[in-house]
C-alpha atoms as a PDB file:
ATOM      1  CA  UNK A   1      70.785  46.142  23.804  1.00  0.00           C
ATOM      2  CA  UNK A   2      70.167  49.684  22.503  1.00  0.00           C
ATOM      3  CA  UNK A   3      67.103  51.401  24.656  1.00  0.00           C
ATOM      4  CA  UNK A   4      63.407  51.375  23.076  1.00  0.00           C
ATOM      5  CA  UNK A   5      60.756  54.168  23.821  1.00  0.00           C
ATOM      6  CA  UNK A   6      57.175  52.092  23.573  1.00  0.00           C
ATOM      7  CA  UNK A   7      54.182  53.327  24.002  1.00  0.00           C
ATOM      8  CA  UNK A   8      50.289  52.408  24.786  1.00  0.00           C
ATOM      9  CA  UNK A   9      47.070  54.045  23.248  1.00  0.00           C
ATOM     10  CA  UNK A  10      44.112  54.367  23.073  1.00  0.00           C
ATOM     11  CA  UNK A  11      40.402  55.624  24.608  1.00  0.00           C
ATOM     12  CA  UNK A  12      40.055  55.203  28.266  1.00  0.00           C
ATOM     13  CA  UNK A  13      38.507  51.515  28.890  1.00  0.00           C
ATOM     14  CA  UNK A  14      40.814  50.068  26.278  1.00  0.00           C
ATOM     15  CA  UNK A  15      42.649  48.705  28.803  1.00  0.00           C
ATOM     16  CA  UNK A  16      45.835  50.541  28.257  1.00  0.00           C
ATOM     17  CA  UNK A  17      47.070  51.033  31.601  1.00  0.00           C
ATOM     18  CA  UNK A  18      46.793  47.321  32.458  1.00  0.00           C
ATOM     19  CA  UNK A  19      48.841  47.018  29.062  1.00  0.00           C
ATOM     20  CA  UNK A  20      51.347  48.965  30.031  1.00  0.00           C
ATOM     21  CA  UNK A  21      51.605  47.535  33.146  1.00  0.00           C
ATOM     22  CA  UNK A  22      51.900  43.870  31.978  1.00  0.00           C
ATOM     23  CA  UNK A  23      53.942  44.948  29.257  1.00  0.00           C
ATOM     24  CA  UNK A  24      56.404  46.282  31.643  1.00  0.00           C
ATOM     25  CA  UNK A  25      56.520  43.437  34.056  1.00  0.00           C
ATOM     26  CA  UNK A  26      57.018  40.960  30.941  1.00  0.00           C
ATOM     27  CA  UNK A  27      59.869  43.262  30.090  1.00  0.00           C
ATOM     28  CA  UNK A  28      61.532  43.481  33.395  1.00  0.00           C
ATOM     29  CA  UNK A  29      61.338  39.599  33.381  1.00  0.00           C
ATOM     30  CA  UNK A  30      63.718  39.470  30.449  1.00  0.00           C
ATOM     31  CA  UNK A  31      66.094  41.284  32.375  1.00  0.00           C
ATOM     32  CA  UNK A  32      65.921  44.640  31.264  1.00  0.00           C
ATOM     33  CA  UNK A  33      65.291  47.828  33.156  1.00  0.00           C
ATOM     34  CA  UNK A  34      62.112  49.677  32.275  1.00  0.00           C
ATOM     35  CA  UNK A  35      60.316  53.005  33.362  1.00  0.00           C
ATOM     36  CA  UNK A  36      56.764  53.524  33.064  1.00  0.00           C
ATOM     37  CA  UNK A  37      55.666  57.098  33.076  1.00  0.00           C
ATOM     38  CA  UNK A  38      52.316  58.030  31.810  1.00  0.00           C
ATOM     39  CA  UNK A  39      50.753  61.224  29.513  1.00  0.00           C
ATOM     40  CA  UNK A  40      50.436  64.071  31.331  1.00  0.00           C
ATOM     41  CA  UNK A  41      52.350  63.572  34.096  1.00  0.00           C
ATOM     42  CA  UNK A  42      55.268  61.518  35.178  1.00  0.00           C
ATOM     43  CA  UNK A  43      57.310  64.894  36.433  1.00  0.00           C
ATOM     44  CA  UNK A  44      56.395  68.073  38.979  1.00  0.00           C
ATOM     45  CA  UNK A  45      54.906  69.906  36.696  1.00  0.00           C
ATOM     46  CA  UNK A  46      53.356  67.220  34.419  1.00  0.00           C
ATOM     47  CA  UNK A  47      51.333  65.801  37.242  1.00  0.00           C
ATOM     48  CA  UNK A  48      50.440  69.361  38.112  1.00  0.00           C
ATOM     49  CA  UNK A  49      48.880  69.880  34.541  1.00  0.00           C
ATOM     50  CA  UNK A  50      47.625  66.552  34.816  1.00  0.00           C
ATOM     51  CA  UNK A  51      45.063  67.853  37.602  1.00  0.00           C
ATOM     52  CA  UNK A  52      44.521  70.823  35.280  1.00  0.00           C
ATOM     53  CA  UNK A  53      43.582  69.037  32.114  1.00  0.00           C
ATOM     54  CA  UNK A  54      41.681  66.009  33.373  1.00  0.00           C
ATOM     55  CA  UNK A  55      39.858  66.642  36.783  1.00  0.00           C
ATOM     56  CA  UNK A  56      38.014  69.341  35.819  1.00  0.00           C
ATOM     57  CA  UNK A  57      38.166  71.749  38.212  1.00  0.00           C
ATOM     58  CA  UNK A  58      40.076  74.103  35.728  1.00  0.00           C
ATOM     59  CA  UNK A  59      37.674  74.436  32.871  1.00  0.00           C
ATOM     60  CA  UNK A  60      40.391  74.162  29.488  1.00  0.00           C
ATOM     61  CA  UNK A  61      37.612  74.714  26.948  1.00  0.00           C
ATOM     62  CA  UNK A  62      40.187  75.764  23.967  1.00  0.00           C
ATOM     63  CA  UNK A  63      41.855  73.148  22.195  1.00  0.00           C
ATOM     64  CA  UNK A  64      45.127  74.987  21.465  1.00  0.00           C
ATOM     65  CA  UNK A  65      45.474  76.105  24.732  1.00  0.00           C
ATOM     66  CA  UNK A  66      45.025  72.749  25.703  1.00  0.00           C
ATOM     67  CA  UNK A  67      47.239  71.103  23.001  1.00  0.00           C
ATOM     68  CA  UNK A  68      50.226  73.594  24.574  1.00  0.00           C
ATOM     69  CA  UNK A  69      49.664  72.364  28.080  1.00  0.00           C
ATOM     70  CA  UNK A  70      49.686  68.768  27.207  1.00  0.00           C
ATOM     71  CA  UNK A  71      53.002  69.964  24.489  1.00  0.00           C
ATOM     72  CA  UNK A  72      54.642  71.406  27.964  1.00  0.00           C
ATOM     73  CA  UNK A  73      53.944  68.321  30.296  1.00  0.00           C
ATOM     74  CA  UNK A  74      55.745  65.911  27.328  1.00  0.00           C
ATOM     75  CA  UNK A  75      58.253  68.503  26.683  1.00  0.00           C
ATOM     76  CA  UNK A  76      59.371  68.424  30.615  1.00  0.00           C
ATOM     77  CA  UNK A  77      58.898  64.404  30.669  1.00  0.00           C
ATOM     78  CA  UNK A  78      61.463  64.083  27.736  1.00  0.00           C
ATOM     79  CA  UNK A  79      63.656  65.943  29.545  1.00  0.00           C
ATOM     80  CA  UNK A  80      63.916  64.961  32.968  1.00  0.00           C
ATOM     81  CA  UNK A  81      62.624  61.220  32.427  1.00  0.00           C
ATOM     82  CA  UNK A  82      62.731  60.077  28.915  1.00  0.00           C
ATOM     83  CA  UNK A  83      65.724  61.194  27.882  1.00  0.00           C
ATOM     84  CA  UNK A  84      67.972  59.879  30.592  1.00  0.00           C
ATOM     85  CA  UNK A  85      66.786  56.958  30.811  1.00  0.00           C
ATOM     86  CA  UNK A  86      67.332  56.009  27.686  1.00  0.00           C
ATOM     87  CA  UNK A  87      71.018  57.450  27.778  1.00  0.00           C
ATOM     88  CA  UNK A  88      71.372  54.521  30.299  1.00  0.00           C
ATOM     89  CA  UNK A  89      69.839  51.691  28.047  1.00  0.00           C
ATOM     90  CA  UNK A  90      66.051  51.249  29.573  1.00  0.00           C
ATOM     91  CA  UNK A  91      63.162  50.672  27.873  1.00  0.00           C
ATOM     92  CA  UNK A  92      61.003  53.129  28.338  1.00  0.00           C
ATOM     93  CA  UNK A  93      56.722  52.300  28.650  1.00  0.00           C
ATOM     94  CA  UNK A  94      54.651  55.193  28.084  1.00  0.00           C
ATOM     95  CA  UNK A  95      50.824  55.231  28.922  1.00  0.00           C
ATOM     96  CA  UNK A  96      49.653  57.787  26.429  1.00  0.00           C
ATOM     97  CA  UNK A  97      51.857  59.943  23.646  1.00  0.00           C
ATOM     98  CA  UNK A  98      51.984  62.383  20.929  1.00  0.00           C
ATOM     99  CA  UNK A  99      49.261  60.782  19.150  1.00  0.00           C
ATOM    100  CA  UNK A 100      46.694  61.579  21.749  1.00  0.00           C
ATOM    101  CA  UNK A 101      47.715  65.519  21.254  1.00  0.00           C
ATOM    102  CA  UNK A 102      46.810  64.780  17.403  1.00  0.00           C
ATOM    103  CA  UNK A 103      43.766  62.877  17.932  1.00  0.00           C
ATOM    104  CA  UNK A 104      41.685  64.748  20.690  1.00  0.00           C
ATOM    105  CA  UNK A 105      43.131  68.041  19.691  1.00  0.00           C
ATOM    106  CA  UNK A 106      44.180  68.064  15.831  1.00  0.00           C
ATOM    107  CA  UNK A 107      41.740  65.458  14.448  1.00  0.00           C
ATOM    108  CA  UNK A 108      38.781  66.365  16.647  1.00  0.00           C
ATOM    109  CA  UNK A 109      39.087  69.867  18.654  1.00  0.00           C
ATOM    110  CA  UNK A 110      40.562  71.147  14.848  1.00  0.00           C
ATOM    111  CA  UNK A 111      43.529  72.635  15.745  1.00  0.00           C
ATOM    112  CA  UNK A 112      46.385  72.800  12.674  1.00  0.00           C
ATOM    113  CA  UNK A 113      47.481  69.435  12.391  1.00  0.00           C
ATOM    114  CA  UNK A 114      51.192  70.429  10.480  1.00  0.00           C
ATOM    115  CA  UNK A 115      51.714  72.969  13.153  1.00  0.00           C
ATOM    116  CA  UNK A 116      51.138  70.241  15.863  1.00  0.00           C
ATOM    117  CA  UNK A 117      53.125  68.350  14.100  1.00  0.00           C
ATOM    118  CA  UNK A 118      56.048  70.616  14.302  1.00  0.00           C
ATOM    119  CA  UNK A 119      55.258  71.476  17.863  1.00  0.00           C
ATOM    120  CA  UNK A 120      55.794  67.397  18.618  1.00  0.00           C
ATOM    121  CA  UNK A 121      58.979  67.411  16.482  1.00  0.00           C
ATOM    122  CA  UNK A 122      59.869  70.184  18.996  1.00  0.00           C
ATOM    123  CA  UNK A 123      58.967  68.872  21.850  1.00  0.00           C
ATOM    124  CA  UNK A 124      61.123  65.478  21.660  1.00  0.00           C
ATOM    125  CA  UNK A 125      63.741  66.409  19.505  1.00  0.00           C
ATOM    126  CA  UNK A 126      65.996  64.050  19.615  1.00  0.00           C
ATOM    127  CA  UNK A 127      64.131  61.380  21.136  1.00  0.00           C
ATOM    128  CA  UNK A 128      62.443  58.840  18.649  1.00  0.00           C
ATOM    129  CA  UNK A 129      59.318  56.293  19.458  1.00  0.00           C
ATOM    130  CA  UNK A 130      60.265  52.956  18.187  1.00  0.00           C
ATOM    131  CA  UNK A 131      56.557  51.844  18.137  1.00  0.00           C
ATOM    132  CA  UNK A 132      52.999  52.972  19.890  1.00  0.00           C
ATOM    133  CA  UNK A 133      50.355  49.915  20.222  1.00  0.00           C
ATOM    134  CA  UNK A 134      47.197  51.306  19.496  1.00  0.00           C
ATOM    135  CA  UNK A 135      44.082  49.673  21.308  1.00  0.00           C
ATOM    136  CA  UNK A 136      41.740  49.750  19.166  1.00  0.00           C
ATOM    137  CA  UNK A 137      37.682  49.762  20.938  1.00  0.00           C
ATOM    138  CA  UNK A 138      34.231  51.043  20.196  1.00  0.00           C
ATOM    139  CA  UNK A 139      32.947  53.405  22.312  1.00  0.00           C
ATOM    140  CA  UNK A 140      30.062  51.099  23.893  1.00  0.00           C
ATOM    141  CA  UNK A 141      32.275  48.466  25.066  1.00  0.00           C
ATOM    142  CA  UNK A 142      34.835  51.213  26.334  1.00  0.00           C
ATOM    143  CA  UNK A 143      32.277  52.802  28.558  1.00  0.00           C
ATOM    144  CA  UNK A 144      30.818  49.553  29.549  1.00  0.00           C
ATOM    145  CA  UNK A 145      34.228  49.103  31.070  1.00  0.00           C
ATOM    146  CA  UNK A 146      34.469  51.546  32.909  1.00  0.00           C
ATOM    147  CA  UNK A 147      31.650  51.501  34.139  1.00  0.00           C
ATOM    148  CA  UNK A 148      32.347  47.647  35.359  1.00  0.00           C
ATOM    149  CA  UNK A 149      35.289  49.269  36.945  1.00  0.00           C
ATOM    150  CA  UNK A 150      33.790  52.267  38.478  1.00  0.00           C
ATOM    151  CA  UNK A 151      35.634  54.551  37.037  1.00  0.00           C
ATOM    152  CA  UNK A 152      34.600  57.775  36.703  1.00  0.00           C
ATOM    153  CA  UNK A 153      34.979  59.528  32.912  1.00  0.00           C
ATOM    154  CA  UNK A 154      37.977  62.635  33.042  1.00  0.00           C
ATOM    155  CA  UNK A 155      37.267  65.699  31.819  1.00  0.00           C
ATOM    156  CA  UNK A 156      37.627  64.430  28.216  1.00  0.00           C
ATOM    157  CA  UNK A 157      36.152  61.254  28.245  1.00  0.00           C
ATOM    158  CA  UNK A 158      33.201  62.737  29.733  1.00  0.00           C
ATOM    159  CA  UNK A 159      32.028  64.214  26.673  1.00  0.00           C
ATOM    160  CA  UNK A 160      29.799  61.263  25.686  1.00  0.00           C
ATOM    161  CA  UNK A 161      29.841  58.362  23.373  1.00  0.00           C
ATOM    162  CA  UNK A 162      29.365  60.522  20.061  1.00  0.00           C
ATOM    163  CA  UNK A 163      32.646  62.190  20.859  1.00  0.00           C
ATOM    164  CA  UNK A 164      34.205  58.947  22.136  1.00  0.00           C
ATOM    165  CA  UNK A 165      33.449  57.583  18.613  1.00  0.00           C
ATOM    166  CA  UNK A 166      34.816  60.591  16.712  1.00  0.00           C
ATOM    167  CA  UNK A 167      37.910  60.288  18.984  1.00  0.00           C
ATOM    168  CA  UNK A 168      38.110  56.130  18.415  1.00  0.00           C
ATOM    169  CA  UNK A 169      37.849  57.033  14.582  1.00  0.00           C
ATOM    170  CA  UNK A 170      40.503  59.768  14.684  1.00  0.00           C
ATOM    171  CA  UNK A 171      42.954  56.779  16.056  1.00  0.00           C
ATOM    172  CA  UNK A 172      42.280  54.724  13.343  1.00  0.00           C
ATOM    173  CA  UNK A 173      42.787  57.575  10.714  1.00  0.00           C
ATOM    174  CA  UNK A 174      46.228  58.526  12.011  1.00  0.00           C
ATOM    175  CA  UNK A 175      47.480  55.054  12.398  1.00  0.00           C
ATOM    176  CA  UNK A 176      47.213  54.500   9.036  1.00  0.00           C
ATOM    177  CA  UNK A 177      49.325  57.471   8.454  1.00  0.00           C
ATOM    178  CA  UNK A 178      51.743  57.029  10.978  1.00  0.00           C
ATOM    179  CA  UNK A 179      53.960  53.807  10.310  1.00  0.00           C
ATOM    180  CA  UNK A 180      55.423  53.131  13.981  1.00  0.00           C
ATOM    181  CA  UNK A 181      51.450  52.824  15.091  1.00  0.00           C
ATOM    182  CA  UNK A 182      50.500  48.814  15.304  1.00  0.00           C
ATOM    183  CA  UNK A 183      46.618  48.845  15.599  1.00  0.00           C
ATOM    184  CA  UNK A 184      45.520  46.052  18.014  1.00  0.00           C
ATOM    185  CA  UNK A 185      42.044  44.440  18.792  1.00  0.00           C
ATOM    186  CA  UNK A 186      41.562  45.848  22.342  1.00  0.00           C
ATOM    187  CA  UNK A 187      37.854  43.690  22.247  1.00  0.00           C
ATOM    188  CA  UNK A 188      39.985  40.560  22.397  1.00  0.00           C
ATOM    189  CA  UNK A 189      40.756  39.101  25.673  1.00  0.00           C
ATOM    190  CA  UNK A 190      43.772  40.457  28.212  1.00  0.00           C
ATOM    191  CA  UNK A 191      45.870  37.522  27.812  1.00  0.00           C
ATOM    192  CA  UNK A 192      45.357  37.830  23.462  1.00  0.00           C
ATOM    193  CA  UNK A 193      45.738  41.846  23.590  1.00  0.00           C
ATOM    194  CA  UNK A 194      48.850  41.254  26.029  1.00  0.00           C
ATOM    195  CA  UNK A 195      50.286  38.853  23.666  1.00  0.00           C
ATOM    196  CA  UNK A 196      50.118  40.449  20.327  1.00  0.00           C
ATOM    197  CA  UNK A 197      52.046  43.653  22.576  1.00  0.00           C
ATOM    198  CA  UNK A 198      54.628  40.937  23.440  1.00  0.00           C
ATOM    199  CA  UNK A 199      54.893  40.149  20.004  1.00  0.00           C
ATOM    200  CA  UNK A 200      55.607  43.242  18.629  1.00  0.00           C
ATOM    201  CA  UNK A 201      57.925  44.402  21.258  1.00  0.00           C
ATOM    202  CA  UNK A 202      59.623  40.991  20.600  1.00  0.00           C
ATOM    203  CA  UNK A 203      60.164  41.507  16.934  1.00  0.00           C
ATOM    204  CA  UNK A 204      61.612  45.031  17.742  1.00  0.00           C
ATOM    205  CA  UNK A 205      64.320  43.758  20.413  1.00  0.00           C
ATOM    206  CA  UNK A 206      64.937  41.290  17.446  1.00  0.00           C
ATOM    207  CA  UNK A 207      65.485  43.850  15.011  1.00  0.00           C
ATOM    208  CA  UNK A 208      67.556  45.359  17.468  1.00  0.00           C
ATOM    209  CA  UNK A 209      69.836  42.662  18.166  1.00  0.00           C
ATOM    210  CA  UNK A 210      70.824  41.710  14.388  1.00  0.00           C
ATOM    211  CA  UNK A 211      71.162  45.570  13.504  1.00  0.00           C
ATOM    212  CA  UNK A 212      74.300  45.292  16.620  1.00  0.00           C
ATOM    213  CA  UNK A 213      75.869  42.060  14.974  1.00  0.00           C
ATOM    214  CA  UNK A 214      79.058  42.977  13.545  1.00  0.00           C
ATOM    215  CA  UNK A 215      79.028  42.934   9.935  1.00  0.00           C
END
């Protein structure tokens, strides 16, 4: 089985980490290895900028600037994480991507969305995403999560539900720009959001397997 690189978006309360999570342990069931690393972070230095970006303690107020750091973080995940492990055949799960540098910084903090597009070409080179599942939420029922869960909001989700909704809107826009996104309902139920991510991870170790049949 050739290796896929999968991953999960969407605003925080989506539930995308549980996603990932179940995704991952359905996955592993099957027999396959997989790594889960999340957006920023998953190395030294990505979980460093992690605390940077998304405590708050370090006020990033620019959007390039910001846009860079969370560019340098994926850069150094490719590299030590991504990339090897897909040398050696694992699926990789990723909780957050590209697209989030595109939405929260391109689409909505307005910074040059063809020159973050060639900084992302840069950043993974060689590496490919076969497919990102987009959860799709309103804001309301996103912060009503949360709040359920008693989460506090990060740095960026803090901004407030106006922003939440540009953000949630920004999603959809790329998606329908960007043919590896699969937009899914996240106001459905666990089990229903879990299994359309089954299914579409199905269909793509599927299309896998017949492209490795010998002609």
């Amino acid at each position: 089985m050739k290796p896929l690189l999968l991953a999960v978006e969407g605003v925080d309360g989506s539930g995308k980490t549980l996603q990932v999570e179940r995704l991952a342990h359905a996955i592993r069931a099957e027999g396959h290895e997989v790594v889960v690393l999340r957006e920023p972070g998953g190395t030294a230095l990505g979980e460093a900028l992690r605390e940077v970006l998304l405590d708050g303690s370090v006020e990033v107020s620019d959007p390039l600037v910001a846009a860079l750091l969370f560019s340098a973080s994926r850069r150094q995940l490719v590299v030590e994480a991504i990339a090897p492990a897909l040398a050696r055949g694992a699926v990789v799960v990723l909780d957050r991507s590209y697209l989030s540098t595109l939405v929260y910084q391109g689409m909505v903090g307005m910074v040059d969305l063809e020159f973050l597009h060639e900084v992302q070409r840069r950043v993974l080179g060689d590496v490919n995403l076969d497919a990102i599942l987009l959860l799709d939420i309103d804001e309301s029922t996103a912060r009503e999560r949360r709040r359920v869960r008693g989460e506090d909001a990060d740095a960026i989700e803090a901004r407030g539900d106006a922003y939440l909704a540009r953000v949630s809107q920004a999603f959809r826009d790329l998606a329908e720009q960007d043919p590896i996104v699969h937009v899914i309902d996240a106001r459905a139920s666990v089990d229903d959001v879990h299994r359309e991510c089954r299914d579409i991870v199905n269909s793509l170790f599927l299309q896998r397997a017949e492209g490795q049949k010998p002609a």
